[in-house]
Each structure stands twice: as structure tokens, then as C-alpha cells.
Protein backbone atom coordinates (compact mmCIF):
# COMPACT_ATOMS: atom_id res chain seq x y z
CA UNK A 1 0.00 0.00 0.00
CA UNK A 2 2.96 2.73 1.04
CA UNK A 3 4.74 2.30 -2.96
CA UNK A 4 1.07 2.79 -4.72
CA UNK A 5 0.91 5.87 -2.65
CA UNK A 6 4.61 6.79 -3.45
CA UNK A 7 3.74 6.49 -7.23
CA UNK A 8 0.33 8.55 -6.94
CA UNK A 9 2.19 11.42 -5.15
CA UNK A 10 4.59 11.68 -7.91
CA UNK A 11 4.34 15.08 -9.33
CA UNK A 12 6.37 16.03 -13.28
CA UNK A 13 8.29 19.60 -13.24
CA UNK A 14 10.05 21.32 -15.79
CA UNK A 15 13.72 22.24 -15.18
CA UNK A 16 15.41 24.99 -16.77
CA UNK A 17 19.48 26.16 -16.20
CA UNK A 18 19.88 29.53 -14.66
CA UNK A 19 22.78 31.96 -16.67
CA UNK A 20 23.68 34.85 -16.50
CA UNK A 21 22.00 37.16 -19.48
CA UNK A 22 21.70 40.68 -20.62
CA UNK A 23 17.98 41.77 -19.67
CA UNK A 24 16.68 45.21 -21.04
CA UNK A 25 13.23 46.33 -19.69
CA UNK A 26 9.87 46.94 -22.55
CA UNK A 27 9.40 50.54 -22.70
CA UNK A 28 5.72 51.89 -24.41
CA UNK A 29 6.09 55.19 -25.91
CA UNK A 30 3.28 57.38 -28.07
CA UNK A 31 4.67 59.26 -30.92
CA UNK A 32 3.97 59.78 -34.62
CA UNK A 33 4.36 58.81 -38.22
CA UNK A 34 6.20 61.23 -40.14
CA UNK A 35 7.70 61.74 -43.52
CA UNK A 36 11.49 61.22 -43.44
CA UNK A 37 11.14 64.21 -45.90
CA UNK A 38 9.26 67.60 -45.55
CA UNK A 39 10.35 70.24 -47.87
CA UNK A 40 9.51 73.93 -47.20
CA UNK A 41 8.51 75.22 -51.02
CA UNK A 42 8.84 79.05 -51.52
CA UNK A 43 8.08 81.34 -54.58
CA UNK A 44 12.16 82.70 -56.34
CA UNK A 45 11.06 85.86 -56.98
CA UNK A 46 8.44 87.84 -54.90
CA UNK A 47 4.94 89.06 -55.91
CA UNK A 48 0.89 88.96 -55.04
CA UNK A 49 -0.35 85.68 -55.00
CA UNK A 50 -2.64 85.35 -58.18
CA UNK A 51 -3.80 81.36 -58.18
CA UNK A 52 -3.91 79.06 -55.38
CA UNK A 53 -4.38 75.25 -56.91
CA UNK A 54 -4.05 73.12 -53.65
CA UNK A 55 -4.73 72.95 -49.65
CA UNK A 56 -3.69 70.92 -47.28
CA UNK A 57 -4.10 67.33 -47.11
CA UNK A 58 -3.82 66.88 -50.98
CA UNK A 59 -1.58 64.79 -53.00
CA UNK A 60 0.37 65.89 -55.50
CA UNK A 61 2.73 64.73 -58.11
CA UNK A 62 6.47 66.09 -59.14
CA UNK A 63 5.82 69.17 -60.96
CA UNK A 64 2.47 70.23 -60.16
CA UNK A 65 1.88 73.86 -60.23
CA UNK A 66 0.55 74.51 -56.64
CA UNK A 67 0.31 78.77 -56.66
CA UNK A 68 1.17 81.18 -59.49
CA UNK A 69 2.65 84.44 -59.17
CA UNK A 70 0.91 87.56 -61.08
CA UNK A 71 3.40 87.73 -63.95
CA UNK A 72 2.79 91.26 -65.07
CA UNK A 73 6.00 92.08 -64.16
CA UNK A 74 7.55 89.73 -64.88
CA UNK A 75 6.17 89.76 -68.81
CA UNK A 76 7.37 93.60 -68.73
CA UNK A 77 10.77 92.99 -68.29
CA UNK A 78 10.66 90.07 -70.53
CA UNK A 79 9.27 92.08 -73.25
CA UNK A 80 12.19 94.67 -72.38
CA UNK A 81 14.93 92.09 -72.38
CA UNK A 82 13.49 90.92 -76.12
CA UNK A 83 13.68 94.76 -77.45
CA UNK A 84 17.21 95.21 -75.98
CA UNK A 85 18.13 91.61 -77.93
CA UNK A 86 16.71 92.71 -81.11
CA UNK A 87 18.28 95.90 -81.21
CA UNK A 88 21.97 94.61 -79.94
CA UNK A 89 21.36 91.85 -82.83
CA UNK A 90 20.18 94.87 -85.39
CA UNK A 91 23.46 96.66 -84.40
CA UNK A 92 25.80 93.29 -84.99
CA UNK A 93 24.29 93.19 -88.49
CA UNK A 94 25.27 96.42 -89.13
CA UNK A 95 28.91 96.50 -87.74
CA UNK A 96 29.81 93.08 -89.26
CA UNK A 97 28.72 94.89 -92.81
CA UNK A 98 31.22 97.70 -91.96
CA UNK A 99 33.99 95.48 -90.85
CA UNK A 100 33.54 93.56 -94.05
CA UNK A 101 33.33 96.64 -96.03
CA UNK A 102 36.68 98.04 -93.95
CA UNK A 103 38.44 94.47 -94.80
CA UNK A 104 37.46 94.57 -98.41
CA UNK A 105 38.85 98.44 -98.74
CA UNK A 106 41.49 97.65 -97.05
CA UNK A 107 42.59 94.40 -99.08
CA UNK A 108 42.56 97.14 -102.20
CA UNK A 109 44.21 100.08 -100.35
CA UNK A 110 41.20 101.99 -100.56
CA UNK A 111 41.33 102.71 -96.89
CA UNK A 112 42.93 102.92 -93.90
CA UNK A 113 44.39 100.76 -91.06
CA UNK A 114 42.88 103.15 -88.48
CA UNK A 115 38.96 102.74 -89.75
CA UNK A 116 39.74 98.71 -90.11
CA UNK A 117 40.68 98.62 -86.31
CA UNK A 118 38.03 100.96 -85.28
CA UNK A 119 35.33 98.84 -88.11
CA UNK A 120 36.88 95.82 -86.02
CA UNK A 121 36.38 97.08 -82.59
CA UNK A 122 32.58 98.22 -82.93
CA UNK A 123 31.86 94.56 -83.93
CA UNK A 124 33.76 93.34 -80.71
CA UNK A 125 31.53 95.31 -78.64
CA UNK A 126 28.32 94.62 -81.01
CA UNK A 127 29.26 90.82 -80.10
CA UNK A 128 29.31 91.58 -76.65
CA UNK A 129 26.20 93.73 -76.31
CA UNK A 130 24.63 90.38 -78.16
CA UNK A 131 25.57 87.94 -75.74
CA UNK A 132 24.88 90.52 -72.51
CA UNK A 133 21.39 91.20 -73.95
CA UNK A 134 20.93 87.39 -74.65
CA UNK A 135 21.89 87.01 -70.85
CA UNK A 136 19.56 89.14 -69.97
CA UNK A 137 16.59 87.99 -71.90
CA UNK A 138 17.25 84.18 -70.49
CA UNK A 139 17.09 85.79 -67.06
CA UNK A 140 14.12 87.49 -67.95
CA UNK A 141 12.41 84.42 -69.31
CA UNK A 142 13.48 82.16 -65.84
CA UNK A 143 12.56 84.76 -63.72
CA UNK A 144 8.99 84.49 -65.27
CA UNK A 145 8.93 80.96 -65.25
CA UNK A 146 9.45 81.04 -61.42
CA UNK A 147 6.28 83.13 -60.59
CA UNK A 148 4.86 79.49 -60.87
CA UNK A 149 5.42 77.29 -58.14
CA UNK A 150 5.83 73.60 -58.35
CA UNK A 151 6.37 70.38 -56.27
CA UNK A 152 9.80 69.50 -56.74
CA UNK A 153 8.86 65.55 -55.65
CA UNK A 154 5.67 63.66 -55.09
CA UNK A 155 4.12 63.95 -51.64
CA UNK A 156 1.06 65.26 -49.17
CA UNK A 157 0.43 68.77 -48.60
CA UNK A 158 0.89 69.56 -44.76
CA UNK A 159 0.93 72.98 -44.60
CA UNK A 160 0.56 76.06 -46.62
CA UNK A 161 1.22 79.36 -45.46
CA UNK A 162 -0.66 81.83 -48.25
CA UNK A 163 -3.97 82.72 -49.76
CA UNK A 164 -4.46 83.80 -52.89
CA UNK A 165 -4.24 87.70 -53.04
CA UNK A 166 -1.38 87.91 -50.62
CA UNK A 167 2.07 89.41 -51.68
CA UNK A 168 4.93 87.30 -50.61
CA UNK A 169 8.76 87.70 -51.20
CA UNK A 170 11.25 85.26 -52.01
CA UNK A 171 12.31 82.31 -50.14
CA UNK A 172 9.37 82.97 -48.48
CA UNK A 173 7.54 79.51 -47.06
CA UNK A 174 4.28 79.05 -48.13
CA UNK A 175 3.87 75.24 -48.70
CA UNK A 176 5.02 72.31 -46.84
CA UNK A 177 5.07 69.16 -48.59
CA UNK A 178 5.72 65.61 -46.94
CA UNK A 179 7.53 63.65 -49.88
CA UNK A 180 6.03 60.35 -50.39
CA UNK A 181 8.65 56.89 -49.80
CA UNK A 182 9.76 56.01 -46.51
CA UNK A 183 8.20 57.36 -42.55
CA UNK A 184 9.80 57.19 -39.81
CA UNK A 185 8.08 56.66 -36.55
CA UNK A 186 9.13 59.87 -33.86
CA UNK A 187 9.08 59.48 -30.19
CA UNK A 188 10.51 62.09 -27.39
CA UNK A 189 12.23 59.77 -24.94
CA UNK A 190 13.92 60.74 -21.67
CA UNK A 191 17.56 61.26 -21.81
CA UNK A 192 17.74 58.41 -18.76
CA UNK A 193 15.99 56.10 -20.71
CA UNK A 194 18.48 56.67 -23.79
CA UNK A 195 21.78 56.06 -21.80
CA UNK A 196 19.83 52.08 -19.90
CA UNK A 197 19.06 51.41 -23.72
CA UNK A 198 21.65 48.82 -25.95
CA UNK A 199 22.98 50.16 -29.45
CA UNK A 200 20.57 48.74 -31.66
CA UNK A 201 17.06 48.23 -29.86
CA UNK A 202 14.50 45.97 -31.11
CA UNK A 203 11.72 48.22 -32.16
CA UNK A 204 8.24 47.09 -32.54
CA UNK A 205 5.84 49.68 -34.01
CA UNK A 206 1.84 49.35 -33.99
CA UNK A 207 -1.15 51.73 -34.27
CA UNK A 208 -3.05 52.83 -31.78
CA UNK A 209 -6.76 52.52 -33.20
CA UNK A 210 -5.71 49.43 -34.56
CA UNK A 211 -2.75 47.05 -32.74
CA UNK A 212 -2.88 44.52 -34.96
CA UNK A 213 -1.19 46.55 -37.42
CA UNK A 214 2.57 46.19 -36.44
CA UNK A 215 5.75 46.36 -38.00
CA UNK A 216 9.46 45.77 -36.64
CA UNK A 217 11.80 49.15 -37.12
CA UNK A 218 15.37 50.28 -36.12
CA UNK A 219 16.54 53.60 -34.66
CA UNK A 220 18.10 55.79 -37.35
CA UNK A 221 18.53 58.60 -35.55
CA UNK A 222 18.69 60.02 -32.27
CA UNK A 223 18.42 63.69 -31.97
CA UNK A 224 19.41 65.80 -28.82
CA UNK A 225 17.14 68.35 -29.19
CA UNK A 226 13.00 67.35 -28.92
CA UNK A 227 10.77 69.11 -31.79
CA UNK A 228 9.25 71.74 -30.67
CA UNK A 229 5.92 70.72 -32.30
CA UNK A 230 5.80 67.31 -30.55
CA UNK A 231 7.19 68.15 -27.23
């Protein structure tokens, strides 16, 4: 009777060897999904705002016109620029036709060195004043091509800082656009927290409304300064 009660009271464990092992705590942290690239798009040449073509939250694609610039200034000096080219190029027909004239006297000794040299400098400068004005009219036409602005890449309007009517100078910002390939996920994390965490963290990423949807990461970069607009 005393062994079938030794066998019933035998119980089956699990055994396991203890070692030593790294151990790094599970941190949760709330943060965001952002473009890896925002670019801050700005008119190259100032003006009122004539045409607005998108808002925020739109898509667009590379080179989309988003705002246009009223060009009437822009035309003017172009128009300018063309009557300055025509007339430098009316004067280099002219002075090549004396300095062939000059060469062809000269060549029969019916004139002088002195009006060859001075036939021979007014085309010199008639070339020149040709390829300043041409300068000046391809200025003139870029500087009307930039009172249209476009995306320079595909991506999501996220902020624009105009309405149509309002005069803006250069460089000014007045649309934000978050260029469509990668996102990075951004979290502010507490300096103590980033000196206890290893080199390469295993970084597990899911959405809040929906935590099923997951995906596995790795820290790119970490910044010493938080963003203002998160903190």
C-alpha cells in the first residue's frame, strides 16, 4: 500500500538552467508617423499671389503647379529684355557689314588701317552687347517661369502658409510638402531612458486605433534636441 501511494504522489516539473543574461526592460512610448522628408517650397522671386491650386491634405505629383505668381511684371521685363536683344542683334548686323566693307577696302588700299581697327572694334563690342542682352533675356524668361510654383517631388500637402491675393517675397515659405517613400516613426524619450538602452534596440511599431497593425523598425537617428511641435 505505502509504494502505490509513493507512485500517486509523484508530481512532473520542468527544469530549466539559470545563466547569467543581458535583460533590457519593454518601454511603451506614443509618438507619430512622419515623412522622413518635408520640404519647405517658396516662390524665387516675390509678388501677389494670383492662383492658389491646392490645400492641405492633398496629393500631388512632381511638378504640379501649386500657386502662381501675377506675372505682369515679370512679362514687362521680358518684353524689355526681347527689345534690348533685337536691337543689340540689329546693331551686330550692321557693324559686321562695316567690318567687311573696312576688310574689303582695305585688301585694295582703298582705306585705312585706323577705320579697319576701329570697323573691327565696334563689332567686338556689337558681339558683346549680343551675348549681354541674350543674358539678360534668359534671365528674364526664368525669372517668369518662377512666378509658378511647383512640387519639386511627389508627396502630401501639410501645410501652406498663403492665400491667394497675398504678396509674398522670395524664399518665403508658403507650402510644406511631406515627400512620399519612406516614414519614420518619432518618439521624445527621456535622456535616462536613452543612456539604460543597448545600441541597436529591437523596435516594434503598432497603431493605436488598430494594434494589430505592427511592424518591426530600427533607430536611425537620435536627436538631442525634442521638436518643438511634438514636445
Amino acid at each position: 500500500k505505502q509504494e502505490a501511494a509513493d507512485k500517486k504522489l509523484q508530481i512532473m516539473v520542468r527544469t530549466a538552467t539559470v545563466a547569467m543574461a543581458d535583460y533590457a526592460p519593454r518601454t511603451s512610448l506614443t509618438g507619430v508617423i512622419a515623412a522622413r522628408t518635408l520640404n519647405n517650397l517658396s516662390f524665387r522671386v516675390g509678388g501677389r499671389v494670383a492662383e492658389r491650386f491646392v490645400d492641405v491634405g492633398q496629393h500631388v505629383d512632381q511638378g504640379t503647379v501649386l500657386a502662381r505668381i501675377d506675372p505682369q511684371e515679370q512679362e514687362s521685363d521680358l518684353r524689355s529684355a526681347q527689345a534690348d536683344l533685337d536691337a543689340a542683334k540689329a546693331q551686330l548686323t550692321q557693324s559686321v557689314a562695316a567690318f567687311e566693307r573696312q576688310k574689303t577696302l582695305l585688301a585694295q588700299g582703298f582705306t585705312t588701317r585706323r577705320d579697319y581697327d576701329a570697323a573691327d572694334q565696334a563689332l567686338k563690342v556689337a558681339q558683346g552687347s549680343v551675348e549681354a542682352a541674350q543674358s539678360a533675356f534668359s534671365n528674364a524668361q526664368q525669372n517668369l517661369s518662377f512666378t509658378e510654383l511647383k512640387a519639386g517631388a511627389a508627396g502630401v500637402i501639410t501645410a501652406r502658409q498663403v492665400e491667394t491675393g497675398q504678396v509674398v517675397q522670395a524664399a518665403q515659405t508658403v507650402f510644406t510638402v511631406a515627400e512620399d517613400g519612406d516614414r519614420d516613426a518619432v518618439f521624445n524619450v527621456q535622456e535616462t531612458l536613452i543612456a539604460k538602452t543597448p545600441a541597436s534596440p529591437a523596435v516594434t511599431i503598432t497603431l493605436l486605433s488598430d494594434p494589430q497593425v505592427r511592424a518591426t523598425g530600427k533607430v536611425r537617428e537620435i536627436s538631442p534636441a525634442v521638436d518643438p511641435d511634438r514636445a
